[in-house]
Protein backbone atom coordinates (compact mmCIF):
# COMPACT_ATOMS: atom_id res chain seq x y z
CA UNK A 1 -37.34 18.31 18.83
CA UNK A 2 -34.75 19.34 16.55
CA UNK A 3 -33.36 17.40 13.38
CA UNK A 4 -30.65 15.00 14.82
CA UNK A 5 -27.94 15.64 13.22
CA UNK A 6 -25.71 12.97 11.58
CA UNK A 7 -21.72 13.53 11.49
CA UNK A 8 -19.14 10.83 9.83
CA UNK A 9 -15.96 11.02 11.76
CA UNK A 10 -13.12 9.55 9.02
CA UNK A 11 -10.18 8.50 10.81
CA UNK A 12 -6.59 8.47 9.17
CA UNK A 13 -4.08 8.02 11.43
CA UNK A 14 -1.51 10.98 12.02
CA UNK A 15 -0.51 12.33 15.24
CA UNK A 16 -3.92 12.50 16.59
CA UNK A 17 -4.02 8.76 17.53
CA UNK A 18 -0.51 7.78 17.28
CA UNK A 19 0.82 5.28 19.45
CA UNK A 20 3.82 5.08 21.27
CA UNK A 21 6.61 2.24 20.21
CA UNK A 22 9.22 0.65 22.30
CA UNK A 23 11.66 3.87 21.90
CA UNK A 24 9.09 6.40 22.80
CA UNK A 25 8.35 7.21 19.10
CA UNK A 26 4.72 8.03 17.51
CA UNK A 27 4.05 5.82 14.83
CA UNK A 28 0.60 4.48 13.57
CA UNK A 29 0.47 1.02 13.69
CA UNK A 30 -1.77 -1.56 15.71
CA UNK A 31 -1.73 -0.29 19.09
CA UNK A 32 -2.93 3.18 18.01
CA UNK A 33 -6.47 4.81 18.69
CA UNK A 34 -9.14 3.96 16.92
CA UNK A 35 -12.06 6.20 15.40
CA UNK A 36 -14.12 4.81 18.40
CA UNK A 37 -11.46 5.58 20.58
CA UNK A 38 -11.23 9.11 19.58
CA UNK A 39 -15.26 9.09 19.81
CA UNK A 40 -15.48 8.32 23.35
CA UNK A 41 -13.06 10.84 24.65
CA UNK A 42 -15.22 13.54 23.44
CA UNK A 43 -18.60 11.56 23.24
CA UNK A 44 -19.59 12.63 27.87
CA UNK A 45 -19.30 15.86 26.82
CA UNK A 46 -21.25 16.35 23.98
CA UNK A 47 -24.15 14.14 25.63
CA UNK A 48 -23.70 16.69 28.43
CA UNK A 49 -24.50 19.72 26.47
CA UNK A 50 -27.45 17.85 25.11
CA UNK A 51 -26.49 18.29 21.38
CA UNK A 52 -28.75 15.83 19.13
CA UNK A 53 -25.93 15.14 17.22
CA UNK A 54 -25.01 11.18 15.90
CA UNK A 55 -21.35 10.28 15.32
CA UNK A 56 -20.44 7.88 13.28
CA UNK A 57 -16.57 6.00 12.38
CA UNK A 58 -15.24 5.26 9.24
CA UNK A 59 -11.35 4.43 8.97
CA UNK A 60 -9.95 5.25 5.82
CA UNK A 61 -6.51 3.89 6.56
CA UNK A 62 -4.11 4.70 9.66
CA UNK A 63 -0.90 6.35 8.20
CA UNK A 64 1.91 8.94 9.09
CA UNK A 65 0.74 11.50 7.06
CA UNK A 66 4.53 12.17 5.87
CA UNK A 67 3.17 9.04 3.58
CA UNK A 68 0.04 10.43 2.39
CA UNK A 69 0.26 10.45 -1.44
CA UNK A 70 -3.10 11.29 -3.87
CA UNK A 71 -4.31 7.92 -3.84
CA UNK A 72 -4.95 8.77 0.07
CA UNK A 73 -6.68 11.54 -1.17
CA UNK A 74 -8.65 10.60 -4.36
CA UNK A 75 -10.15 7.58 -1.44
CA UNK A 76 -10.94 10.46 1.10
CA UNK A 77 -12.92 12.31 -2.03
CA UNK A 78 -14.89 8.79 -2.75
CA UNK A 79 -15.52 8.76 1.00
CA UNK A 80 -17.24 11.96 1.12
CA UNK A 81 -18.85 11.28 -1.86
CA UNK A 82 -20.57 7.69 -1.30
CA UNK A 83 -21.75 9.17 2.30
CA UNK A 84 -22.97 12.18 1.01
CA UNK A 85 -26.49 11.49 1.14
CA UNK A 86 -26.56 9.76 4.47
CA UNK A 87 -24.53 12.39 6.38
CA UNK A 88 -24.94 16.36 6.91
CA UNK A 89 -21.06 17.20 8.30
CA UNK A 90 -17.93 15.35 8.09
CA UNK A 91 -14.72 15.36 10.00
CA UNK A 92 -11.31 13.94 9.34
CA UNK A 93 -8.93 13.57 11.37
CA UNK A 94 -4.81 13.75 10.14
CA UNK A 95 -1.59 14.24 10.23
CA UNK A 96 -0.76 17.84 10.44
CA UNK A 97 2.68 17.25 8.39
CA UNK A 98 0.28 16.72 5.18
CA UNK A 99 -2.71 18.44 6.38
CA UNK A 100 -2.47 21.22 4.01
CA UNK A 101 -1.75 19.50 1.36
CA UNK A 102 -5.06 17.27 1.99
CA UNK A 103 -6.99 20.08 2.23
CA UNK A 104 -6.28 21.96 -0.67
CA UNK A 105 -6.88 18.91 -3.12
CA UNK A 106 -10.44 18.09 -1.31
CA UNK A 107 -11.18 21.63 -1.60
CA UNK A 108 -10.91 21.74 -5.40
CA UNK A 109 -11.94 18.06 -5.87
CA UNK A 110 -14.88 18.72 -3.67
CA UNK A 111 -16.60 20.98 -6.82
CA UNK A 112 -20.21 21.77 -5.63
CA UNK A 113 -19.80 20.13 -2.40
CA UNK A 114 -23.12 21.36 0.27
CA UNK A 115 -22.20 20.10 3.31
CA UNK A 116 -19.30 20.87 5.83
CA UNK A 117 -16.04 18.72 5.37
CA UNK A 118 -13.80 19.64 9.19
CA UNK A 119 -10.46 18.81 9.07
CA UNK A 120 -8.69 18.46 11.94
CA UNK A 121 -5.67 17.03 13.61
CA UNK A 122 -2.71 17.09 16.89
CA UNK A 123 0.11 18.19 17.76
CA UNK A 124 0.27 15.99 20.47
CA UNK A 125 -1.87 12.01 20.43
CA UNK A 126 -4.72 11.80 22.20
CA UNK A 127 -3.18 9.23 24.48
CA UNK A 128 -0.52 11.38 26.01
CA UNK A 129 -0.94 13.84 29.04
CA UNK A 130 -1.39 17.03 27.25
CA UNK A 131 -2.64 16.61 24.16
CA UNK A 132 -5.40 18.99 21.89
CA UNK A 133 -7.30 16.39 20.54
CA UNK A 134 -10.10 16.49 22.53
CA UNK A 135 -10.46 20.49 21.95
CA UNK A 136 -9.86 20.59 17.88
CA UNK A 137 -12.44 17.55 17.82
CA UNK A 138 -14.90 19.40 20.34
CA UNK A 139 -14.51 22.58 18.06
CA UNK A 140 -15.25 20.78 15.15
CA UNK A 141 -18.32 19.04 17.17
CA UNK A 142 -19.55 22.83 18.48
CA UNK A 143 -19.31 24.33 15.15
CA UNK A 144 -21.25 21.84 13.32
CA UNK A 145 -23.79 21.79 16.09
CA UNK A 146 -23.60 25.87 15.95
CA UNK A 147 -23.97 26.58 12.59
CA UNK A 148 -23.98 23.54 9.90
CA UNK A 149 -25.90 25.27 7.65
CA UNK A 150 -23.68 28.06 7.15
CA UNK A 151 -20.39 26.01 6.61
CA UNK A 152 -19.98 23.92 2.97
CA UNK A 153 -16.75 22.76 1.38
CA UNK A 154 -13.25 21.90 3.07
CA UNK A 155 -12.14 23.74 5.95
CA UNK A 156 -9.59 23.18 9.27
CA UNK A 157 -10.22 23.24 12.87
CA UNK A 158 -6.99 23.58 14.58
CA UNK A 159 -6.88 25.45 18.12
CA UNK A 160 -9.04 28.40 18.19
CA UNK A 161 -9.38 28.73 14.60
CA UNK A 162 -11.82 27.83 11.76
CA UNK A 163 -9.54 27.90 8.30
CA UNK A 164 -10.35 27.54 4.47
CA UNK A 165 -9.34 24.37 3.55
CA UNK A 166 -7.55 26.12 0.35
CA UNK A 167 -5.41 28.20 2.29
CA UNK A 168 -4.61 26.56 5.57
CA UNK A 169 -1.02 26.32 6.22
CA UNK A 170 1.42 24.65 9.16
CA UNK A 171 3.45 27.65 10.33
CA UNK A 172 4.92 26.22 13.88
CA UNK A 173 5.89 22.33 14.40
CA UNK A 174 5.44 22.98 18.68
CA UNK A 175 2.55 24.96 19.45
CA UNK A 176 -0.73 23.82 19.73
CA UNK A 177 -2.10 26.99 17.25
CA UNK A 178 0.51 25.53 14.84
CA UNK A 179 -2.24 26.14 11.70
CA UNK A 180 -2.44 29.77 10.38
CA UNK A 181 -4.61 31.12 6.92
CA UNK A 182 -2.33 31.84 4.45
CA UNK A 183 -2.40 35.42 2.83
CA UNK A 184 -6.11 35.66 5.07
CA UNK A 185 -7.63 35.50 7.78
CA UNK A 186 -9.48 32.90 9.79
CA UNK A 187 -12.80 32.28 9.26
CA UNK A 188 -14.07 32.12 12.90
CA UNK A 189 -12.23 32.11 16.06
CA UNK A 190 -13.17 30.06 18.74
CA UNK A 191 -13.42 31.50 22.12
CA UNK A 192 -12.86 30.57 25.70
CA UNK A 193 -16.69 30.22 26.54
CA UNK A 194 -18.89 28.58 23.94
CA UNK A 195 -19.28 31.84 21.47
CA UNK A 196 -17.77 31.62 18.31
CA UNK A 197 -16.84 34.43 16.63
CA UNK A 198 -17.32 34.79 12.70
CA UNK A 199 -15.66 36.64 9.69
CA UNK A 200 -18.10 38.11 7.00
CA UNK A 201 -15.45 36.44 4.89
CA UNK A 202 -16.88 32.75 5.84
CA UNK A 203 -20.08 33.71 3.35
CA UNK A 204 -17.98 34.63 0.47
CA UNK A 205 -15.84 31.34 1.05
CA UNK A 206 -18.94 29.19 1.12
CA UNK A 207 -19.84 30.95 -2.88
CA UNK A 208 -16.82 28.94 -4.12
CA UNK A 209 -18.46 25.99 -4.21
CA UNK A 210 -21.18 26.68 -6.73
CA UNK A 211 -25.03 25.42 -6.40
CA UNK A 212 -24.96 23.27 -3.38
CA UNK A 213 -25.57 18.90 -4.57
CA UNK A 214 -29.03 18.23 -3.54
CA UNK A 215 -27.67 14.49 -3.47
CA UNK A 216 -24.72 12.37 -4.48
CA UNK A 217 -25.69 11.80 -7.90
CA UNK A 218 -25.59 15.74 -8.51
CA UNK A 219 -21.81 15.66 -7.33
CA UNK A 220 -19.63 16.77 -10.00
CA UNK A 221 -16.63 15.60 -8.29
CA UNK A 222 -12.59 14.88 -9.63
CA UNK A 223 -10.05 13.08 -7.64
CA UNK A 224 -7.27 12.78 -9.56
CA UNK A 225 -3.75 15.11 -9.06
CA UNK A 226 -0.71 14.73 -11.39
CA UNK A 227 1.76 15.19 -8.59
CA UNK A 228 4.57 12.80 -10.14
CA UNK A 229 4.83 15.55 -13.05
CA UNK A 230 5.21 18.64 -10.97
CA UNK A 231 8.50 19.39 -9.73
CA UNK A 232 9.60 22.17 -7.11
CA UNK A 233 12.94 23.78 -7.42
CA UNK A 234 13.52 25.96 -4.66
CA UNK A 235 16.59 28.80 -6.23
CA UNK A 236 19.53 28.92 -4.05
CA UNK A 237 22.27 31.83 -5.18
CA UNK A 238 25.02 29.53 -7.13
CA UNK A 239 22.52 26.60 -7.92
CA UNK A 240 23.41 24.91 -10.79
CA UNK A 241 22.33 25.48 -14.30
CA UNK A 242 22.82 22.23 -15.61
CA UNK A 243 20.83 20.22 -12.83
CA UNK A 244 18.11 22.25 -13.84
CA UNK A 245 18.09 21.78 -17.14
CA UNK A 246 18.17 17.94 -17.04
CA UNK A 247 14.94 18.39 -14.81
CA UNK A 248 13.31 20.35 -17.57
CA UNK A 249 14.26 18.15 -19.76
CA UNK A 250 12.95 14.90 -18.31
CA UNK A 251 9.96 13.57 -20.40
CA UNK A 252 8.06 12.86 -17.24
CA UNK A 253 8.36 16.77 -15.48
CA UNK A 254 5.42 19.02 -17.10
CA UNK A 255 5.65 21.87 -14.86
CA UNK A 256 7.46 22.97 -12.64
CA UNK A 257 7.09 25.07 -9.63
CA UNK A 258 9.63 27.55 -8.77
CA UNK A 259 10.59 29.24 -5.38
CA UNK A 260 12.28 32.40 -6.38
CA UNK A 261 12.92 35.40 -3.72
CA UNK A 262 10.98 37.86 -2.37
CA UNK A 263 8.13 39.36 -5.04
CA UNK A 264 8.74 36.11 -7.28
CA UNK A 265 12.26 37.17 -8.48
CA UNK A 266 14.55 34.94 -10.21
CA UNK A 267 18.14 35.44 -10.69
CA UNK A 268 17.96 36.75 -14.21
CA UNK A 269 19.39 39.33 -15.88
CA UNK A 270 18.52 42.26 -18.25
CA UNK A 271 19.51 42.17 -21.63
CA UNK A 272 21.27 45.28 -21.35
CA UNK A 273 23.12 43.84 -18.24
CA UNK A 274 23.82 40.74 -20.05
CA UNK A 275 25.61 42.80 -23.17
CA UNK A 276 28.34 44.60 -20.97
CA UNK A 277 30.80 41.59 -20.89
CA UNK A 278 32.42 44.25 -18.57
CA UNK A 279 30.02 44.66 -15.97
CA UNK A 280 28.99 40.91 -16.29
CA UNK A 281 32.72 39.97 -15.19
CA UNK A 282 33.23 42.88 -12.90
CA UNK A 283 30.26 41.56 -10.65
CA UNK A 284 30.89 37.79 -11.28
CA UNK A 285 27.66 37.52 -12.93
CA UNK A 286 29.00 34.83 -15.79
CA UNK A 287 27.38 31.49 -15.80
CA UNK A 288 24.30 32.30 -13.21
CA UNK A 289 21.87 34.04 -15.58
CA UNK A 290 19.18 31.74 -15.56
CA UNK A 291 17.12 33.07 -18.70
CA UNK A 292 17.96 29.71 -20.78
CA UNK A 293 16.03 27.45 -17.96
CA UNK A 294 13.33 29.56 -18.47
CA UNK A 295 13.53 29.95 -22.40
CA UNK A 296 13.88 26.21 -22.18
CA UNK A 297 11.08 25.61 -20.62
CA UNK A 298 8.79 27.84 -22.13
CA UNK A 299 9.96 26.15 -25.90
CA UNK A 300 8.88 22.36 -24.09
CA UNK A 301 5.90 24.20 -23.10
CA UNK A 302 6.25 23.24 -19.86
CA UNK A 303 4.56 26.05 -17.45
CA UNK A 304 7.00 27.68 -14.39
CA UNK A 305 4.29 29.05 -11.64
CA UNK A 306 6.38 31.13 -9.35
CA UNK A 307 6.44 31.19 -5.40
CA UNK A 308 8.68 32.52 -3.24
CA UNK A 309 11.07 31.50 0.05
CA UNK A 310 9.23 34.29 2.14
CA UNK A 311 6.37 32.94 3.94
CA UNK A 312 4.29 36.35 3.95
CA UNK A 313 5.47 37.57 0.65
CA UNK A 314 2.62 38.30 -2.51
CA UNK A 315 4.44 36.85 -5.36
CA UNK A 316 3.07 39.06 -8.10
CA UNK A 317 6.64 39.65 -9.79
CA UNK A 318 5.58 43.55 -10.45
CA UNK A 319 8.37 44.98 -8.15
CA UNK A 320 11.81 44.14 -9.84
CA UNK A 321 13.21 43.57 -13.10
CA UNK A 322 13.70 39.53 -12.66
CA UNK A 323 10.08 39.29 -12.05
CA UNK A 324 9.12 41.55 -14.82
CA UNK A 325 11.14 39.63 -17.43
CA UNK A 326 10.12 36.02 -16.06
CA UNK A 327 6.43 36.95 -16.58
CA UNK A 328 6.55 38.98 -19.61
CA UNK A 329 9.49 37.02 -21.71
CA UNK A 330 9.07 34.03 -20.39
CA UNK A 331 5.35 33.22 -19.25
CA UNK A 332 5.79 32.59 -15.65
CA UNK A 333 3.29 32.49 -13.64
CA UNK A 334 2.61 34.77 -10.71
CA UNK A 335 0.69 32.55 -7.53
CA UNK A 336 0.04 36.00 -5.47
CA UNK A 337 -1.36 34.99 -2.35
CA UNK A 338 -1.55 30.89 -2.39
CA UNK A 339 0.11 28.95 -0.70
CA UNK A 340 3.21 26.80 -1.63
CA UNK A 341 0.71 23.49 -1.21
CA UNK A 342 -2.39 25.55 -2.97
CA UNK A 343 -0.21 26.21 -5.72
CA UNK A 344 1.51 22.94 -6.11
CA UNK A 345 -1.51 20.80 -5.78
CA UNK A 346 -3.63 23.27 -8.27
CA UNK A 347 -0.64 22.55 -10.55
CA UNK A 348 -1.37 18.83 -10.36
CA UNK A 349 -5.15 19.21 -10.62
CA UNK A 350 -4.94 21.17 -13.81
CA UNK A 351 -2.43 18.40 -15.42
CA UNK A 352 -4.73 15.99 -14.65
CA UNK A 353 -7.80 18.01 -16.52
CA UNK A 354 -5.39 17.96 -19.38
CA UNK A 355 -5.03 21.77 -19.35
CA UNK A 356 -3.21 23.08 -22.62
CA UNK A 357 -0.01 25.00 -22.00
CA UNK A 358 -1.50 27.77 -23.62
CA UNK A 359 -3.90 28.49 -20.87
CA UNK A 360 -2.11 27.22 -18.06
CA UNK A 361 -1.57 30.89 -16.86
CA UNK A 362 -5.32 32.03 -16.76
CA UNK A 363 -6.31 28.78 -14.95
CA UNK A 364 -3.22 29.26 -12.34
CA UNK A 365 -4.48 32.60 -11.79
CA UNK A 366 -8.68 31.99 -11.93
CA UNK A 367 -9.96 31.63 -8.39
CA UNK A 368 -11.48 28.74 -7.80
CA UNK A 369 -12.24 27.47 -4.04
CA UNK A 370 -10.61 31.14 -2.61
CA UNK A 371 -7.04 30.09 -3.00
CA UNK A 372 -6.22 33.02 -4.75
CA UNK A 373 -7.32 36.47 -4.21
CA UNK A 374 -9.16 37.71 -7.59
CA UNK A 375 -8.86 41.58 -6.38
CA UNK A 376 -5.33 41.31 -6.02
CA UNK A 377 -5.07 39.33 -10.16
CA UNK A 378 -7.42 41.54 -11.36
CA UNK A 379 -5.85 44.85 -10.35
CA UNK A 380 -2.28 43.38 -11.41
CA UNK A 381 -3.92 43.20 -14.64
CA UNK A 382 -4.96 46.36 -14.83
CA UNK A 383 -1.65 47.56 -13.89
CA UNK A 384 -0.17 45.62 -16.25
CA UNK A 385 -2.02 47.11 -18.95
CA UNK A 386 -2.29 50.22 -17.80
CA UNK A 387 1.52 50.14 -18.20
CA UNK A 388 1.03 48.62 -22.03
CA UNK A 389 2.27 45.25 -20.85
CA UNK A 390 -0.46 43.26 -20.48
């Protein structure tokens, strides 16, 4: 008979097992599912395919995940790490609003993590006529039972799709395949009959966890994210100079995560440009030029890792002269292919490991649980210096 194997099911509210309130909103409160709720609904079904598999429920709290902070997440990573030894697979359940957020900090708290963490979540509760609960948690269930020993570290189940934890993303807030890769591609896809299709890519994903932990003890583990010092600015055209500054300027900001346009370009202007008091008047460029934010922060040592508002763009400031001068003047650093929550939580992880200034850009740009593509940094790099700039 085959090795039973043993799954923790960590509940944590969300949409998944919201209740409904006296004016027909979800909210997680008393009335909504439990763990053993969401157990049972999938629990005949399993049994029926014969799967040795043993579920267990832990509830880590029961929260909208609009409220999750990293004290929800730095619990979720002492979870996973007290059960490690009695468990082979997890799955959480949460919030989708947060998911991605979730699952980029237990991927990179998660170090050399050997067993499956399956995160998963609704669109619509589990007690409403409709809902995808019972398939993301049966896909998590059929995967595990499939192939448990090919899956380690933090991924999401969400419709027909197996994601890296590091890169999943919420692209649509009505669909039920509202979860996409970003910059990637899935991992596996999960079909109509019980096949499941895999991507060569799930191997190389599995790599970025190191040697797997024969036991707890082994762990090496870090739950800690200095979100209260990282602060996103998101550039409008006209935003104002001076608001920014202040933010740059308050003790308790030390970096700061900038959504620029397009490539990863800021509104700033050549030197050249900003010489011709004629051509700086004649295209009402006065007062916009943004080059003393960034000179600003660069003298507070206070890192700028650049994004952009374009949800498929590969923000590797190389195409136009704003990007150019914000990474070669100024030190700002390119995030290529990660997400806006990759990028923002890595930001927080590396404050909190006390990273110096001074080599905040190489640890922004190392991969380190396949948030980032290396190819793509290391052939910018190249280019770079192939072009004496690097």
């Amino acid at each position: 008979m085959a090795k039973t194997q043993k799954v923790l099911l960590i509940t944590t509210g969300g949409t998944i097992n919201a209740s409904i309130d006296a004016k027909g909103v979800r909210v997680a409160d008393g009335n909504s599912a439990t763990g053993a709720d969401l157990l049972s609904s999938v629990q005949r079904k399993i049994a029926a395919k014969g799967h040795n598999i043993e579920i267990a429920v832990h509830a880590a709290y029961n929260i909208d995940s609009l409220n999750a902070n990293p004290r929800h997440w730095e619990q979720l990573i002492n979870i996973l790490a007290k059960n490690y030894d009695e468990f082979d697979s997890f799955i959480i359940t949460h919030g989708t609003d947060t998911m991605g957020y979730t699952a980029v900090a237990l991927s990179l708290g998660l170090g050399n993590f050997g067993k499956p963490v399956l995160i998963t979540g609704s669109q619509v509760p589990i007690s409403e006529y409709g809902d995808d609960a019972r398939t993301n948690l049966e896909n998590c269930i059929r995967i595990i039972h499939d192939s448990q020993e090919m899956l380690r570290g933090v991924f999401a189940v969400v419709g027909s799709s197996l994601m890296a934890g590091s890169r999943v993303r919420k692209m649509d807030g009505t669909k039920y395949q509202a979860f996409g890769s970003h910059g990637s591609f899935d991992l596996a896809q999960f079909g109509a009959t019980y096949d499941i299709s895999y991507n060569q890519s799930l191997a190389d994903y599995t790599e970025f966890y190191g040697a797997r932990a024969d036991k707890a003890a082994d762990l090496a583990i870090w739950n800690r994210f200095d979100m209260r010092s990282v602060f996103t600015i998101p550039e409008h055209p006209g935003i104002s100079i001076d608001v920014i500054r202040d933010i740059i300027k308050n003790k308790e900001i030390k970096a700061i995560i900038w959504r620029a346009y397009g490539a990863g370009d800021p509104n700033l202007l050549s030197r050249k440009v900003l010489s011709n008091a004629e051509l700086m008047q004649k295209n009402f460029l006065n007062d916009y030029d943004l080059r003393g934010i960034f000179e600003l922060a660069q003298t507070l040592k206070k890192p700028i890792i650049m994004t952009s508002d374009v949800e498929k763009s590969i923000v590797s400031m190389d195409v136009y002269d704003p990007g150019m001068i914000a990474f070669m003047e100024y030190g700002v650093i390119p995030t290529f292919d990660m997400s806006p929550a990759a990028a923002i939580v890595k930001t927080a992880y590396l404050l909190a490991k006390k990273t110096p200034y001074e080599h905040f850009k190489t640890a922004m740009m190392q991969n380190l649980r396949g948030e980032i593509d290396p190819i793509k940094v290391k052939r910018f790099l190249a280019q770079m210096k192939k072009r004496g700039l690097g």
